[in-house]
Protein backbone atom coordinates (compact mmCIF):
# COMPACT_ATOMS: atom_id res chain seq x y z
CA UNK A 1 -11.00 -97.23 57.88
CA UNK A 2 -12.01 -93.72 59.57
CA UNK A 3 -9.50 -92.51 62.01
CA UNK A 4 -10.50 -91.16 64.94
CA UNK A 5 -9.15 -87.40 66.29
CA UNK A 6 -10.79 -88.31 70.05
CA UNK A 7 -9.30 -91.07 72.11
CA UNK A 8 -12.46 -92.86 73.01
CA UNK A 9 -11.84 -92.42 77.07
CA UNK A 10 -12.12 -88.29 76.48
CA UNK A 11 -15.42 -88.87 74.30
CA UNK A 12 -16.80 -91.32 77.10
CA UNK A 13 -15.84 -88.28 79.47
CA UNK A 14 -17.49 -85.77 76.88
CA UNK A 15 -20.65 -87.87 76.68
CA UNK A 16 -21.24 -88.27 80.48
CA UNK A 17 -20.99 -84.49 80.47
CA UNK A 18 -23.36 -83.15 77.90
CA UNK A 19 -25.77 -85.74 78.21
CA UNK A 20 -25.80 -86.25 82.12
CA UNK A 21 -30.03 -87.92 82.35
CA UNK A 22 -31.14 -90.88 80.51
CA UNK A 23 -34.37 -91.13 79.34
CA UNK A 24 -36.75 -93.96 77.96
CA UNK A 25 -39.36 -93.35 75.32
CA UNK A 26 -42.78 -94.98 75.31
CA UNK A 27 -45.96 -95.70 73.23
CA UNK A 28 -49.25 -95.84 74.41
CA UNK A 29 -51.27 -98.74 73.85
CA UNK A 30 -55.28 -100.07 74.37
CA UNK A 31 -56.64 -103.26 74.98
CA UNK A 32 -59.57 -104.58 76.27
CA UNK A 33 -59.50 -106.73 79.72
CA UNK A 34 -62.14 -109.65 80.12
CA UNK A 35 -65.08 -106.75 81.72
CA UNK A 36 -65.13 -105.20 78.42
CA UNK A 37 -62.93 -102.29 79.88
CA UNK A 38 -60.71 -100.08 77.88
CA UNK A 39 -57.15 -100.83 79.86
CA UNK A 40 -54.24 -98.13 78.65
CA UNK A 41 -50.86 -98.98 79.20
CA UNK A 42 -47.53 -97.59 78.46
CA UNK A 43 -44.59 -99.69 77.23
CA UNK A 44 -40.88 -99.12 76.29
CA UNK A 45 -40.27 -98.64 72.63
CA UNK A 46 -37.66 -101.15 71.09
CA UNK A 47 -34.17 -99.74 71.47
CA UNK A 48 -35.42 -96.83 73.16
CA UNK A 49 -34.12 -97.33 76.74
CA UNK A 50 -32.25 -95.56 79.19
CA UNK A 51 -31.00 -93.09 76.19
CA UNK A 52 -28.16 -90.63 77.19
CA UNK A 53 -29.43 -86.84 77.41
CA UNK A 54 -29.70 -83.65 78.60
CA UNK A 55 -32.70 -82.04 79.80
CA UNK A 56 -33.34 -78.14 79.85
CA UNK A 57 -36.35 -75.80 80.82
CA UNK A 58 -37.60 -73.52 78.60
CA UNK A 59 -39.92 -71.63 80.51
CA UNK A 60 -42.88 -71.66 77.73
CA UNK A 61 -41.13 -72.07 74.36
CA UNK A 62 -43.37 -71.27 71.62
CA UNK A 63 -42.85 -74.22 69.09
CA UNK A 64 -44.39 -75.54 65.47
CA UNK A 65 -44.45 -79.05 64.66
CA UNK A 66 -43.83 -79.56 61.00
CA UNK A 67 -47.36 -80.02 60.27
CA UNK A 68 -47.78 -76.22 61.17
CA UNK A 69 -49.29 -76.66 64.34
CA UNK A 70 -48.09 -74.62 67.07
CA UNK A 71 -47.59 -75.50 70.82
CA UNK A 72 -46.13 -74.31 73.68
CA UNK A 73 -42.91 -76.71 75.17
CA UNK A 74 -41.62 -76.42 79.00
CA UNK A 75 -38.62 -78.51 78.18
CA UNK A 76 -36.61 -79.74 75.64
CA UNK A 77 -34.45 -82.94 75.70
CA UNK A 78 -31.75 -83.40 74.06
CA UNK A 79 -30.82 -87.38 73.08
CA UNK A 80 -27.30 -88.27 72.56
CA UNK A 81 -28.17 -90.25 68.88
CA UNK A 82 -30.04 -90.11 65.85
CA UNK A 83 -33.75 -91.56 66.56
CA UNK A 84 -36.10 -90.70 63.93
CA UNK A 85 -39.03 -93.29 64.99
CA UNK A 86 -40.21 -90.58 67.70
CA UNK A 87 -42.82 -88.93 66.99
CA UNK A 88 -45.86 -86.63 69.19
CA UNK A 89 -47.35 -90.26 70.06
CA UNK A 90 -45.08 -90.85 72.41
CA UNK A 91 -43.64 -90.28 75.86
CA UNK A 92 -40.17 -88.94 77.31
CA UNK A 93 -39.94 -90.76 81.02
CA UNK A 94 -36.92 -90.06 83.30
CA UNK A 95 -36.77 -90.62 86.78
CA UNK A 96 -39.76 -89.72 88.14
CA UNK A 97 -40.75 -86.96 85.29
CA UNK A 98 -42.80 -87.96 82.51
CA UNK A 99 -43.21 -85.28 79.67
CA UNK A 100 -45.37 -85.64 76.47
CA UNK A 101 -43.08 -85.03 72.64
CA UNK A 102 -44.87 -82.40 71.00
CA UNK A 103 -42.51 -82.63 68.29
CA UNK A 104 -39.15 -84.63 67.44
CA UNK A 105 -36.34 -83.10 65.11
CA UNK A 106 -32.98 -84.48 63.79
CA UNK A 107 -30.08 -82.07 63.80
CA UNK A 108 -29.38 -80.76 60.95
CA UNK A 109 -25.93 -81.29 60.19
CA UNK A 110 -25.15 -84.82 60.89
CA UNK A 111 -27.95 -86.06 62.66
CA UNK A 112 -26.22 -87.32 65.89
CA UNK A 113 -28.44 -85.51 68.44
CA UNK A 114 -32.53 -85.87 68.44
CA UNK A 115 -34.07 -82.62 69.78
CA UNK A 116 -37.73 -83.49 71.53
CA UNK A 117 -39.52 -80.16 72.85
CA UNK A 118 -42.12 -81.08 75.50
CA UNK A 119 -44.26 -80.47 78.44
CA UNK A 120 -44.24 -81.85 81.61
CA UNK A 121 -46.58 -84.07 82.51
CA UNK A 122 -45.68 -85.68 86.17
CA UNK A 123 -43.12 -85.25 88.18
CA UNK A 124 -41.67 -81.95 89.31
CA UNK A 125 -38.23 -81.26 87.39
C-alpha cells in the first residue's frame, strides 16, 4: 500500500487551482444522410469529458509534431491526466472556444499531465 504525503482535501484544492477549465475532446466523423449528402459531425470521445485543465496563450508558438512537421500553436492546454489516445484528429472544446490539437505529448517524467498545443478555431479566448 502507497502512502500518501498530501491529505487528499489540499490536492482537491491544488487541482482546482492549476487546472481551473475543463475541456472535452472530440472526433470528427462522416456519414451520409438519405440525399446522398456528406453530413460531418463532431462527437465526444469515450472518457474524454469535461477533463480538468489549464489553458494558456502562446502568442504564435512555433511547434513540431513528432512526425517532423512544423506548425504554429496559439494555445496550449494543459490536461490534468495521462491521455495518450489524442492525437491531431481531434478537437479541444471548452466553453464556447473550440481549438484544433496540432500535436499531443505526455510529460515526460511520470506522465500525469497531457500537453496539447493548438490553434483557435471559434470562440474568442
Amino acid at each position: 500500500m502507497q502512502t500518501s504525503f498530501i491529505d487528499q482535501r489540499r490536492n482537491t484544492n491544488l487541482t482546482d487551482n492549476f487546472y481551473p477549465d475543463s475541456v472535452t475532446i472530440q472526433e470528427y466523423s462522416e456519414s451520409i444522410n438519405d440525399y446522398g449528402a456528406v453530413v460531418e459531425t463532431w462527437t465526444t470521445l469515450a472518457d474524454h469529458a469535461d477533463i480538468p485543465c489549464s489553458i494558456a496563450l502562446n502568442a504564435g508558438k512555433e511547434t513540431r509534431t513528432d512526425s517532423n512537421e512544423y506548425g504554429i500553436t496559439t494555445h496550449t492546454i494543459a490536461l490534468n491526466g495521462e491521455y495518450p489516445d489524442i492525437t491531431r484528429l481531434h478537437r479541444a472544446v471548452s466553453g464556447s472556444d473550440t481549438y484544433e490539437v496540432l500535436y499531443a505529448s505526455q510529460s515526460s517524467h511520470d506522465n500525469s499531465v497531457t500537453v496539447l498545443y493548438c490553434n483557435l478555431v471559434s470562440g474568442g479566448n
